[in-house]
Protein backbone atom coordinates (compact mmCIF):
# COMPACT_ATOMS: atom_id res chain seq x y z
CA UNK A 1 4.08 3.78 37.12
CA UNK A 2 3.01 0.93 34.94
CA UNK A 3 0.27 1.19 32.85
CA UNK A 4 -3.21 -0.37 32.76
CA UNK A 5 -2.50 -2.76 29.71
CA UNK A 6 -5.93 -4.00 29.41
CA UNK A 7 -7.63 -1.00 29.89
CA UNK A 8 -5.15 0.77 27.43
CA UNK A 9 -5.87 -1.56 25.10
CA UNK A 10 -10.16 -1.46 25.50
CA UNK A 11 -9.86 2.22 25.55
CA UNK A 12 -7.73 2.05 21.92
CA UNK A 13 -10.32 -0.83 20.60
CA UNK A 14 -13.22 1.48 21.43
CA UNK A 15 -11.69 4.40 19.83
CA UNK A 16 -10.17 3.25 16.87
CA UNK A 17 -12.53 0.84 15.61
CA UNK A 18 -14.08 1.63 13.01
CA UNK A 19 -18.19 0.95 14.17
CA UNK A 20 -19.40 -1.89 11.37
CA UNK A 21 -21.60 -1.37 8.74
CA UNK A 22 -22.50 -5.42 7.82
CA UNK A 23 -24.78 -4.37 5.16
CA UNK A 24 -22.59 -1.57 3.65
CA UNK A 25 -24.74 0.75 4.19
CA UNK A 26 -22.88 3.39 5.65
CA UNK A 27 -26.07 4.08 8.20
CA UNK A 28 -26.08 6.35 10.92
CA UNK A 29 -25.20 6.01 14.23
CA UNK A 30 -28.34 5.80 16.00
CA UNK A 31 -30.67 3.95 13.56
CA UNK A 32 -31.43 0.44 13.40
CA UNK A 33 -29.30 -0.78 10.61
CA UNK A 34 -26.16 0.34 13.11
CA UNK A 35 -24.74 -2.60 14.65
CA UNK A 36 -21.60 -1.21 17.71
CA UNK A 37 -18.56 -3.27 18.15
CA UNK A 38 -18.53 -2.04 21.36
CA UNK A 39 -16.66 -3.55 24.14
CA UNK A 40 -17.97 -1.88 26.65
CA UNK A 41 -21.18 -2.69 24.87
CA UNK A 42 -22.32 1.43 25.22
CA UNK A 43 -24.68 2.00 23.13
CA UNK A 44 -23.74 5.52 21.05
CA UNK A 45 -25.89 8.56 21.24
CA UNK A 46 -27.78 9.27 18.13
CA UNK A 47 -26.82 11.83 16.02
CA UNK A 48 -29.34 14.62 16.17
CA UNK A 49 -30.30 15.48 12.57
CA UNK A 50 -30.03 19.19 11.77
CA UNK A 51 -30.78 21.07 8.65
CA UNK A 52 -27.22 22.10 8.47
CA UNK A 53 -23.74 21.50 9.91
CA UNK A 54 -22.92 23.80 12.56
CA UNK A 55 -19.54 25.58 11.95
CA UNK A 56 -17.82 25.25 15.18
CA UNK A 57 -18.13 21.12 14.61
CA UNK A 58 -16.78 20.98 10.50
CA UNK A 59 -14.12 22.76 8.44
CA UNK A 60 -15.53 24.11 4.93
CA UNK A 61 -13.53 22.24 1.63
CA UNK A 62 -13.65 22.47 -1.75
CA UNK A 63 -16.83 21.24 -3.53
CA UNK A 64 -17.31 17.78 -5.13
CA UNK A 65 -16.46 17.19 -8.35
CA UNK A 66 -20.23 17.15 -9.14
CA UNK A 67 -20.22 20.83 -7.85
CA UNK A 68 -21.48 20.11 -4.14
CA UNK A 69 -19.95 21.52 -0.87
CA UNK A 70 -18.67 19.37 1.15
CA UNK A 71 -17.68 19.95 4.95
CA UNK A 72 -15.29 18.06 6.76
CA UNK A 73 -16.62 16.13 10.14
CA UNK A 74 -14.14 15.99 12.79
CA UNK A 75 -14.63 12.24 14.18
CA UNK A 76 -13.10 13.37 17.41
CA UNK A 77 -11.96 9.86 18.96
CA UNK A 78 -10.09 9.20 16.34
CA UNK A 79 -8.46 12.26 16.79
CA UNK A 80 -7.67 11.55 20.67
CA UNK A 81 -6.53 8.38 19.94
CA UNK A 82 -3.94 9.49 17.39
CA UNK A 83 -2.69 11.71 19.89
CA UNK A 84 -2.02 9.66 22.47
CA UNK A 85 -0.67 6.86 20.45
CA UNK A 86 1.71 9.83 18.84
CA UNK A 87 2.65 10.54 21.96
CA UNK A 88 3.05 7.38 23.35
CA UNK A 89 5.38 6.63 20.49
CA UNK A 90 7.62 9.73 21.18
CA UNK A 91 7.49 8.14 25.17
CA UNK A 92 8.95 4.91 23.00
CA UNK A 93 11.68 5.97 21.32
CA UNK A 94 12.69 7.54 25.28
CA UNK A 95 12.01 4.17 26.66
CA UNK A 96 14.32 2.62 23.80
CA UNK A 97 17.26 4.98 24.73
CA UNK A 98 17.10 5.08 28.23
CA UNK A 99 15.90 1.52 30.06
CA UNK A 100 14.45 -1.23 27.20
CA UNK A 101 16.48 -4.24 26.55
CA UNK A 102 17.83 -4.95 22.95
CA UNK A 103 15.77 -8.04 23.04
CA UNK A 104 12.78 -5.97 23.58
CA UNK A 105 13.59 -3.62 20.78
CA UNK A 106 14.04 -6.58 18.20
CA UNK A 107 10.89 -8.30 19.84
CA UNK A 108 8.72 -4.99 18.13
CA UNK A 109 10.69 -5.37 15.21
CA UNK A 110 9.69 -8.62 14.75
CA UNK A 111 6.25 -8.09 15.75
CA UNK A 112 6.31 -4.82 13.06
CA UNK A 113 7.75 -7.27 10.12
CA UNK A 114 5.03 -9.62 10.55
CA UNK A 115 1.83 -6.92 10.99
CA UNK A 116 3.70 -5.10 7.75
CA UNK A 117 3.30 -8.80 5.82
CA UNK A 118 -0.04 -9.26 6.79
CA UNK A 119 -0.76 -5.81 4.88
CA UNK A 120 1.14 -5.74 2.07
CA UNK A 121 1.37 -9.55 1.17
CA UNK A 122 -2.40 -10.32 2.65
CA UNK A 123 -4.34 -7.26 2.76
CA UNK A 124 -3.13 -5.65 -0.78
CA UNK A 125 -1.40 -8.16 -2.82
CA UNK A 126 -3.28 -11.00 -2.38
CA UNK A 127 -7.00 -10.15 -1.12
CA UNK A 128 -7.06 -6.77 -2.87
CA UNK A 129 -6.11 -7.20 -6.06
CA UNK A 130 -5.92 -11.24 -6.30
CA UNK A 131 -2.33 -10.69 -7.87
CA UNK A 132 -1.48 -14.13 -6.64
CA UNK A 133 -3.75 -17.20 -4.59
CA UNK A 134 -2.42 -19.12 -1.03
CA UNK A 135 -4.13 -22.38 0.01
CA UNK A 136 -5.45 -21.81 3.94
CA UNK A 137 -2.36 -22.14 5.78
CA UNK A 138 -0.53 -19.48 4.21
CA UNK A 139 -4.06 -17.34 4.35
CA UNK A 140 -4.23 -17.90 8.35
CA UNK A 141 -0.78 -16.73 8.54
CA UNK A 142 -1.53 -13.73 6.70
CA UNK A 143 -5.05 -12.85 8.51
CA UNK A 144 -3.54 -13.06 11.98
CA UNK A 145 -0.68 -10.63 10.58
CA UNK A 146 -3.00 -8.09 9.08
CA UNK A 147 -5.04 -8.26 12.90
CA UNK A 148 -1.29 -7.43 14.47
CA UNK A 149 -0.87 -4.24 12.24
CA UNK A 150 -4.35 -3.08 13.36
CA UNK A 151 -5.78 -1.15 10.19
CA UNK A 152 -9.50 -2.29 10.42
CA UNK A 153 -10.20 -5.62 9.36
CA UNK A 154 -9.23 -7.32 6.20
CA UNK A 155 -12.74 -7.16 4.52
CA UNK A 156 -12.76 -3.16 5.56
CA UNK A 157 -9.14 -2.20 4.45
CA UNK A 158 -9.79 -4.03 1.07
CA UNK A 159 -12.72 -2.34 0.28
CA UNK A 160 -11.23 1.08 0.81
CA UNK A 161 -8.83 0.15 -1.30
CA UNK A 162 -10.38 -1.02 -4.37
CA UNK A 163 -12.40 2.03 -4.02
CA UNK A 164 -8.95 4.14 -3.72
CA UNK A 165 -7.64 2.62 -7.35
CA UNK A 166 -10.84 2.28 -9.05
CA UNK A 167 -11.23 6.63 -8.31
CA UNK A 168 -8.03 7.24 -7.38
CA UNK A 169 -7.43 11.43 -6.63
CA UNK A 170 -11.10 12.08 -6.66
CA UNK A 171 -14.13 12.77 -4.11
CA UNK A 172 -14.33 8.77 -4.11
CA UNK A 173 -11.29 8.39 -3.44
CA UNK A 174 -10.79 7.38 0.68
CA UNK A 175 -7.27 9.36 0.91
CA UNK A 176 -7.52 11.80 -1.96
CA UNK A 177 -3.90 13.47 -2.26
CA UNK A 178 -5.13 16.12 -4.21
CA UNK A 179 -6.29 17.29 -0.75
CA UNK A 180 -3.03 17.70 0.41
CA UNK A 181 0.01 15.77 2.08
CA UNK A 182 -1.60 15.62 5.96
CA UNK A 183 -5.08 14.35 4.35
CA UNK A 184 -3.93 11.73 2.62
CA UNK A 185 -1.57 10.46 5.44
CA UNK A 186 -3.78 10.43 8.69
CA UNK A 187 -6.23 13.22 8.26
CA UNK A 188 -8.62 10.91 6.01
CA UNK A 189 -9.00 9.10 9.29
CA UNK A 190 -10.06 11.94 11.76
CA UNK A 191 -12.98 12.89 9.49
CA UNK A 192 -16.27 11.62 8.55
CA UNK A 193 -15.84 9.42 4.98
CA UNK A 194 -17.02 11.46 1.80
CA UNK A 195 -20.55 10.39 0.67
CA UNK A 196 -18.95 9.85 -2.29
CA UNK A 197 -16.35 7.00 -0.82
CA UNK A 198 -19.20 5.44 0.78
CA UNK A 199 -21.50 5.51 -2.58
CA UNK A 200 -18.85 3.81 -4.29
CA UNK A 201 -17.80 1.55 -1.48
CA UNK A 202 -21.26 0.12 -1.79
CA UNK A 203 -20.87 -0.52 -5.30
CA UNK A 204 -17.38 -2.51 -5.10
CA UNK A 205 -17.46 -6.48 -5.83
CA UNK A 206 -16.48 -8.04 -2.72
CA UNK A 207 -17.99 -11.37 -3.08
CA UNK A 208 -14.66 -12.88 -3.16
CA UNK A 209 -14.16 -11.52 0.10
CA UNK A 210 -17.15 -12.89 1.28
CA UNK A 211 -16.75 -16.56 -0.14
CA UNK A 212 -13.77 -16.52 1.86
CA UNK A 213 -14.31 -18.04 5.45
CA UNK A 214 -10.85 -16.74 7.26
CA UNK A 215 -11.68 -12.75 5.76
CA UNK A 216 -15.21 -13.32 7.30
CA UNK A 217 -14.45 -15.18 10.70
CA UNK A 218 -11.33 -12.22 11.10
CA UNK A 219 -14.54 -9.96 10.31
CA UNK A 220 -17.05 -11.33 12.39
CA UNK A 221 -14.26 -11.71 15.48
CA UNK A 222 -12.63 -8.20 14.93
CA UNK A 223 -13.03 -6.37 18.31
CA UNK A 224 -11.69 -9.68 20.27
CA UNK A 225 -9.04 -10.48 17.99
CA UNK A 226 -7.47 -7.02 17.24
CA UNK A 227 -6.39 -5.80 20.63
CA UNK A 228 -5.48 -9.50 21.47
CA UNK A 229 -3.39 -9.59 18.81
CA UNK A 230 -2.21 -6.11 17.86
CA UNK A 231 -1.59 -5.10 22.04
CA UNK A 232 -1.90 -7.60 24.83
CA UNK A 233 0.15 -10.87 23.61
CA UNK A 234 2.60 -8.44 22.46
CA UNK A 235 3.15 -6.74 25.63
CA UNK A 236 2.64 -9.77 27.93
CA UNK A 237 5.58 -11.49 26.03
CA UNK A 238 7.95 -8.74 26.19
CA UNK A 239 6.53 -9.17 30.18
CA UNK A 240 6.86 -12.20 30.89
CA UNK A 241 9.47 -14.09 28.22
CA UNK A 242 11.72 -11.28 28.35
CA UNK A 243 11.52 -9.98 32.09
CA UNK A 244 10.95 -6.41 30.61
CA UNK A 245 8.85 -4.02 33.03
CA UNK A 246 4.81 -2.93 32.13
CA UNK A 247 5.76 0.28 30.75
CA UNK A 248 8.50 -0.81 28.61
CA UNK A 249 6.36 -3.65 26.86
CA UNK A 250 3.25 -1.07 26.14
CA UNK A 251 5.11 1.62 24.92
CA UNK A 252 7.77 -0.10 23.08
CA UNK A 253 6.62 -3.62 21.59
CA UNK A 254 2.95 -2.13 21.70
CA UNK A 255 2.73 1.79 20.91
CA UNK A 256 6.00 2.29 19.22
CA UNK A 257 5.72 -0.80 16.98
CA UNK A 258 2.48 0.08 16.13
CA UNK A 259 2.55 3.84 15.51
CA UNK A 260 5.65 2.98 13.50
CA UNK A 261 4.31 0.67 11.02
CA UNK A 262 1.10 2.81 10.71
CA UNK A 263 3.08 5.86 9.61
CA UNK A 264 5.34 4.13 7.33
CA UNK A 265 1.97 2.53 5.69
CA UNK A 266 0.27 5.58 5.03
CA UNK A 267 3.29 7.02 3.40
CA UNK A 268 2.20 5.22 0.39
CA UNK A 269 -1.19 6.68 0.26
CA UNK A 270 0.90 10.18 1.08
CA UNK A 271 4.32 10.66 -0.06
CA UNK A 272 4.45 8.14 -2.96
CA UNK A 273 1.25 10.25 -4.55
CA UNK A 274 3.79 13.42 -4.28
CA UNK A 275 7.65 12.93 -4.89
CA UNK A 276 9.34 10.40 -7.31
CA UNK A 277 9.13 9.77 -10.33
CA UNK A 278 6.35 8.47 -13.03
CA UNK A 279 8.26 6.27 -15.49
CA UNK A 280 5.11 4.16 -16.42
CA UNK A 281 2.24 6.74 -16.60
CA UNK A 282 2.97 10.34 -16.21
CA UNK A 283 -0.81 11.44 -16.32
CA UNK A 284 -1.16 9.52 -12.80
CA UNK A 285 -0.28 11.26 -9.17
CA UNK A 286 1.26 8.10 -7.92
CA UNK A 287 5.07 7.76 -7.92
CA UNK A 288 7.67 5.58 -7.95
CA UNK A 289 9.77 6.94 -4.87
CA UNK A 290 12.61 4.54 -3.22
CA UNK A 291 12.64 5.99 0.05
CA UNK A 292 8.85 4.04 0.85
CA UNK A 293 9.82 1.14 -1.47
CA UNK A 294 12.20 0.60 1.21
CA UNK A 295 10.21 1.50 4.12
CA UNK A 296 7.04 -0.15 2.88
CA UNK A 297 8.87 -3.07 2.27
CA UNK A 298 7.75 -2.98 -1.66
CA UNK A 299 4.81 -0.84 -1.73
CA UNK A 300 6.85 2.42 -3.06
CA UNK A 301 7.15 1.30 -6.15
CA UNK A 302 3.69 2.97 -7.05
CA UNK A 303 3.54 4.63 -10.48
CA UNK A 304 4.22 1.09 -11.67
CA UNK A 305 1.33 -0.59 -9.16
CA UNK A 306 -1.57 1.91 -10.24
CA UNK A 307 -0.66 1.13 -14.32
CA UNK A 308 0.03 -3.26 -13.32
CA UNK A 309 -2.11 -3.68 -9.97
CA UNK A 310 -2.44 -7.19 -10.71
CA UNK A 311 1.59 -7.76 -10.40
CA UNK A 312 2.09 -10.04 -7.54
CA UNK A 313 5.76 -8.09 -7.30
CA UNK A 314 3.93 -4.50 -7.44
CA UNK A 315 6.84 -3.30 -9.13
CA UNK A 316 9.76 -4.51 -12.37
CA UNK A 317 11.56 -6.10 -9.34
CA UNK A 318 15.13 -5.26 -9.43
CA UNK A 319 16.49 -7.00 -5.93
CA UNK A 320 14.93 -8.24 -3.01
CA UNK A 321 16.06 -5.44 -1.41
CA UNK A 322 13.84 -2.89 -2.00
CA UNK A 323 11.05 -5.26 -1.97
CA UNK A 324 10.84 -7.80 0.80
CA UNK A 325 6.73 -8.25 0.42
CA UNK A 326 7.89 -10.03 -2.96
CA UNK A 327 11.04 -12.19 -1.84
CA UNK A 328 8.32 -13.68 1.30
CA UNK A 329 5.60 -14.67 -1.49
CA UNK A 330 8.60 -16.22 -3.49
CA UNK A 331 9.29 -18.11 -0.47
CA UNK A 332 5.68 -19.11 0.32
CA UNK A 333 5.58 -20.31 -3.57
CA UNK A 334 9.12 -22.14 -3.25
CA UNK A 335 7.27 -24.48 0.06
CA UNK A 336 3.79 -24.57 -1.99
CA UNK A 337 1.40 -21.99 -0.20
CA UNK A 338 1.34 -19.14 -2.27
CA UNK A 339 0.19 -19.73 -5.90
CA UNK A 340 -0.72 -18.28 -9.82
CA UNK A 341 1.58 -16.17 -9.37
CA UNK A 342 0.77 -13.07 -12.25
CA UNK A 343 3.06 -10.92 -13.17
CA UNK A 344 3.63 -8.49 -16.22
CA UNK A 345 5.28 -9.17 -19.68
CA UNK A 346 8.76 -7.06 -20.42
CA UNK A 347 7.26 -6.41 -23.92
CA UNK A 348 4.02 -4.93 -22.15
CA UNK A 349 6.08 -3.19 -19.90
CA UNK A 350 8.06 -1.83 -22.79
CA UNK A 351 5.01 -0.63 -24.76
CA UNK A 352 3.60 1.08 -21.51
CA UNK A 353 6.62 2.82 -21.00
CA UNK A 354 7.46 4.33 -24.41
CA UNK A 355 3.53 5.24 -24.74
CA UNK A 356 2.66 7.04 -21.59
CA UNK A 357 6.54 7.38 -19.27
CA UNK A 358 7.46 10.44 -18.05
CA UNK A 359 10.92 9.53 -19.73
CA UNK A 360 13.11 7.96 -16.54
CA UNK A 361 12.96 4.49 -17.06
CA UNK A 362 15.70 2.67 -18.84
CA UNK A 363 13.60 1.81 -21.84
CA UNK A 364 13.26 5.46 -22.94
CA UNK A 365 17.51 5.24 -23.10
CA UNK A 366 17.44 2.49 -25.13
CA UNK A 367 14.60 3.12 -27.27
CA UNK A 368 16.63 6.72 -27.95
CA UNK A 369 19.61 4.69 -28.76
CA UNK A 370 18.36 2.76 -31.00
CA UNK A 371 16.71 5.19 -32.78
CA UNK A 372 20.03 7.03 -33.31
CA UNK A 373 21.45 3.75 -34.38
CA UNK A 374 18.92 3.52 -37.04
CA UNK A 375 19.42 7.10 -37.87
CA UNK A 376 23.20 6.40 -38.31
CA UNK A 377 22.78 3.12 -40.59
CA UNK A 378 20.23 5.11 -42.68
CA UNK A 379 22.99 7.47 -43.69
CA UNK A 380 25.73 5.35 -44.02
CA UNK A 381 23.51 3.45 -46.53
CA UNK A 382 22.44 6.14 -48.34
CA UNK A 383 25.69 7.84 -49.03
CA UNK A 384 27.43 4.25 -50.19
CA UNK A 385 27.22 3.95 -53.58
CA UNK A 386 25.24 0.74 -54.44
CA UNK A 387 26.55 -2.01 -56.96
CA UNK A 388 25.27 -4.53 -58.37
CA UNK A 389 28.22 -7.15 -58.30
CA UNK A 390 32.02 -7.80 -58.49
CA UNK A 391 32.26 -6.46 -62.38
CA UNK A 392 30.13 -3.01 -61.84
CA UNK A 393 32.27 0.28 -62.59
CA UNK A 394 30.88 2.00 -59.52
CA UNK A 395 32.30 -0.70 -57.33
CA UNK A 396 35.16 1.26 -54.79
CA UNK A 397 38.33 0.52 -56.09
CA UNK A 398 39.38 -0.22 -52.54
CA UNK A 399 36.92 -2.83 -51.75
CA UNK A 400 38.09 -4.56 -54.95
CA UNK A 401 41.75 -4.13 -53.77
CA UNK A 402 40.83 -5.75 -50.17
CA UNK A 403 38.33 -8.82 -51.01
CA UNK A 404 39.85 -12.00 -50.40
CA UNK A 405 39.63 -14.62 -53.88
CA UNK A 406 40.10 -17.86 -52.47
CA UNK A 407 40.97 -20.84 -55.24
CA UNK A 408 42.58 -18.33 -57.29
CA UNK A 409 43.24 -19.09 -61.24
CA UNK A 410 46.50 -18.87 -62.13
């Protein structure tokens, strides 16, 4: 039986949205500073304020770093919407072997690329850490990209994530790792934010962000243009311009595609803050791991992005193959739309490596090397016996024997 796109889709929205706080504010649901991006337009039930958490509705964690407990606050339709998205993605990949077209499978795959651009060349690179600038065509592009990928709106995801490097591994942080691999991949999003993350996200400069009129019209617009965008014009085109059935469309182009990219996203915050290697900063918990350079199309490289975040490249690009994010920008900068491009000096690089690596980049080799080369001359000099010209006694009788006298007396 087909599915009920459209109300899929409003049931999702309403879910996954994360409810606006214009101000910042972080205010609770039921007060008057809360503003619902509703589209049912429901308004939510206050949250009755207690003296304490009951246990059957939080899990007890570790204290804050300033020696407070801390409970964890299930947000429960987040939690029913990952599992039915997880599930629907499973229903996918069955749909993919059994009955979807080829064309339909490439369609998502298309539709994936361009959602994954609009995160890692829009969302990160460019409006996160201003590594590079794009004149408005190129910043259009990029907006309606990051609305496909569905990961809260441009002005939310960037402020998470300047929060996430400024106290990276810490109560501030949004996706602390030290917390463990399932927290910092999806379990940051079932539960209530830290009061720590939102003290801090308060405190983060976005007035960039907010002198920019596509980040704020993508802002103001977010509940119309997300599930047009990130579910409905991607299923009715798999529909209609490829004559695939309902169910294939929604669970392929729309759930699969999406769960997809989502997962292979959040394996930066998760597996490239545990496995790989550190060659830049070994004091750091983010890695440099190949397997989500890949995946991430660039963003793997992360012991080098934490130490450089303002490297348009986000890593000492070696080909474009384990960084596509980078060989797109280079193409927007080859036609004129992307801009300032800032990169990272070798010699800084080299300086950065030797001082703080964990010893696996190729600088440590050579710097080793060299040193033994050194070494080596240092001997050899010392043990030669030093002269002072042609007619000194200590000159070897063998270099004598073997110097060439050109315009020789007779």
């Amino acid at each position: 039986m087909a599915p009920n796109v459209l109300g899929n889709t409003i049931l999702l929205a309403e879910t996954c949205i994360e409810q606006e706080d214009r101000n910042n504010n972080n205010a609770p649901v039921g007060t008057q500073q809360y503003k619902n991006k509703s589209f049912l337009n429901v308004p939510p039930k206050p949250t009755p304020v207690t003296e304490e958490i009951q246990p059957k509705d939080v899990a007890k964690v570790q204290g804050t770093s300033a020696g407070r407990q801390y409970h964890h606050v299930y947000v429960w339709r987040n939690i029913i919407a990952f599992i039915y998205l997880h599930l629907g993605f499973l229903y996918g990949c069955y749909l993919l072997v059994t009955s979807a077209k080829w064309s339909t499978f490439f369609l998502a795959l298309t539709f994936g690329s361009g959602g994954a651009l609009g995160i890692t060349a829009g969302a990160h690179r460019l409006w996160s850490h201003r590594a590079y600038k794009a004149k408005w065509p190129l910043r259009l592009f990029l907006m309606l990209a990051q609305t496909l990928a569905f990961q809260n709106s441009v002005y939310e995801w960037v402020r998470d994530h300047r929060v996430h490097h400024k106290f990276t591994d810490t109560d501030a942080d949004p996706h602390n790792a030290t917390r463990g691999f399932f927290f910092s991949h999806i379990g940051w999003l079932m539960v209530k934010k830290h009061p720590d993350v939102k003290a801090r996200g308060k405190a983060v400069d976005m007035s960039d962000l907010e002198q920019d009129a596509i980040v704020m019209f993508q802002k103001r617009y977010y509940a119309v243009l997300m599930p047009l965008f990130c579910f409905i014009l991607p299923t009715f085109i798999a529909y209609y311009f490829l004559g695939e059935t309902f169910s294939n469309s929604w669970y392929v182009v729309a759930i699969f595609r999406y769960v997809l990219s989502l997962n292979l996203t959040w394996l930066v915050n998760s597996a490239a803050h545990i496995w790989g290697t550190k060659p830049y900063d070994r004091n750091i918990s983010p890695t440099n791991n190949t397997f989500v350079g890949i995946a991430a199309y660039g963003e793997g490289w992360h012991n080098y992005h934490h130490v450089f975040p303002w490297d348009y490249k986000t890593s000492e690009l070696g080909t474009y193959s384990t960084n596509f994010t980078t060989a797109a920008i280079d193409f927007f900068a080859r036609i004129g739309w992307a801009y300032d491009l800032k990169s990272v000096s070798d010699d800084l690089i080299r300086k950065r490596v030797l001082r703080t690596g964990d010893g696996t980049h190729q600088y440590n080799d050579q710097e080793l090397q060299a040193r033994m080369v050194d070494y080596i001359n240092q001997l050899d000099h010392e043990s030669e016996q030093a002269v002072w010209g042609w007619d000194d006694k200590d000159m070897n009788e063998q270099d004598r024997q073997e110097a060439t006298v050109r315009n020789k007396a007779e």
